[in-house]
Protein backbone atom coordinates (compact mmCIF):
# COMPACT_ATOMS: atom_id res chain seq x y z
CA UNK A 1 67.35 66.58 66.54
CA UNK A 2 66.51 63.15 65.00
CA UNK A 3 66.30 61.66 68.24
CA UNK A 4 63.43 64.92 69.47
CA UNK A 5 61.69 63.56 66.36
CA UNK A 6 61.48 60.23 67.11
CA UNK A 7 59.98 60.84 70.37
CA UNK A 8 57.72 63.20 69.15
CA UNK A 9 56.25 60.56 66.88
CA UNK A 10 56.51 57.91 69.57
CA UNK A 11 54.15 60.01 71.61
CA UNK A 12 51.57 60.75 69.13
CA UNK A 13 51.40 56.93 69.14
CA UNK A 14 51.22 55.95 71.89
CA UNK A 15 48.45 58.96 72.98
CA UNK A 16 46.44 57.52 69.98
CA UNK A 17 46.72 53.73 71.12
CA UNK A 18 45.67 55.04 74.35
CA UNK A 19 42.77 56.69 73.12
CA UNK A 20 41.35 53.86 70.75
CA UNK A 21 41.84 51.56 74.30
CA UNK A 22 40.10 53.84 76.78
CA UNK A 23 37.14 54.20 73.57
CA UNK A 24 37.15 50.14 73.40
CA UNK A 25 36.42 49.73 77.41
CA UNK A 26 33.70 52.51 76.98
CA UNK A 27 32.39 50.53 74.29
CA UNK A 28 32.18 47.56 76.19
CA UNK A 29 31.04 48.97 79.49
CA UNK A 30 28.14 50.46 77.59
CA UNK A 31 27.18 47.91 75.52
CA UNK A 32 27.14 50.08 71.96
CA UNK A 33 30.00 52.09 69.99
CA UNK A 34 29.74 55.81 71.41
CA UNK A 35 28.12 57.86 69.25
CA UNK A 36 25.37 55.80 67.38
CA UNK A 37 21.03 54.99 68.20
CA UNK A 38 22.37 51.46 68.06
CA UNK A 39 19.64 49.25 70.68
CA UNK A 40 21.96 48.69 74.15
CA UNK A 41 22.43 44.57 74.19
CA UNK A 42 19.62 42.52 75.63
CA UNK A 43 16.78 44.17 73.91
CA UNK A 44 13.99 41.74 73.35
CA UNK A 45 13.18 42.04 69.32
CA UNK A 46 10.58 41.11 67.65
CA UNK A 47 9.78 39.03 64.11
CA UNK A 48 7.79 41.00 61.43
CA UNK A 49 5.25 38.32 60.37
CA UNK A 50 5.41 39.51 56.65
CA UNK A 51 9.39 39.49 55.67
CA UNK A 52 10.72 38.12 58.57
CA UNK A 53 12.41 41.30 59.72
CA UNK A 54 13.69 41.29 63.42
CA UNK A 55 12.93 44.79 64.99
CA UNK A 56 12.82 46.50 68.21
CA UNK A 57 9.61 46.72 69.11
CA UNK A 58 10.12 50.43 70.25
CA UNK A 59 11.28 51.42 67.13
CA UNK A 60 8.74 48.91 65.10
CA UNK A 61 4.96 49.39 63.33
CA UNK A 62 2.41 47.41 66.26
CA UNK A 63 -1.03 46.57 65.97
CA UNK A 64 -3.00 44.43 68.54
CA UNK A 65 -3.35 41.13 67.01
CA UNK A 66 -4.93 37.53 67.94
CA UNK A 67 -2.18 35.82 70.37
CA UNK A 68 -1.04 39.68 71.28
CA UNK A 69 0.73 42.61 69.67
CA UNK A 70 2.41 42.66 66.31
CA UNK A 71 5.22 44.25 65.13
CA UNK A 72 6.32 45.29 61.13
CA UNK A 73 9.44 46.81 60.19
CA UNK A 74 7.10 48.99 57.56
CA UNK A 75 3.95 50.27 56.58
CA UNK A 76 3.97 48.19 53.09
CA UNK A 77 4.57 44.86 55.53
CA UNK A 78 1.75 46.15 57.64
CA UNK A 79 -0.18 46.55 54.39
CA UNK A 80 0.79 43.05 52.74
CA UNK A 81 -0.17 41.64 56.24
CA UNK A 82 -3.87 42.76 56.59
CA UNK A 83 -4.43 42.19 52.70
CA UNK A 84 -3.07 38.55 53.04
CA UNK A 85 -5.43 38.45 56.35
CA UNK A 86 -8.71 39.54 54.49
């Protein structure tokens, strides 16, 4: 009976340390943890003039500017921006 047990328990482990592998090469593979809006790796960001922010630019606040388009991480940095500007 002990020795059912123990192989029960053995096999639970061993299913689970599969799982958490075959999730890690996914992972990898895909370049972000299944499951999350995470950016895939090699997405160009962008600096937010005001605080510095990085963002994606998808994801970010742009307005055309001078030397091209910028890009804030908020409205209140787009604000502080064009009332430092005027």
């Amino acid at each position: 009976m002990f020795r059912l047990i123990f192989y029960v328990v053995l096999l639970v482990l061993l299913t689970r340390a599969l799982m958490r592998l075959w999730r890690g090469f996914v992972e990898g593979v895909s370049g972000r943890a299944p499951g999350t809006s995470l950016p895939r790796r090699g997405v160009e960001m962008a600096r937010d003039p005001v605080c510095g922010t990085f963002v994606v630019p998808d994801q970010a606040i742009s307005v055309p500017g001078d030397r091209g388009r910028l890009y804030f991480c908020s409205a209140t940095c787009r604000d502080k921006y064009f009332a430092r500007t005027a």
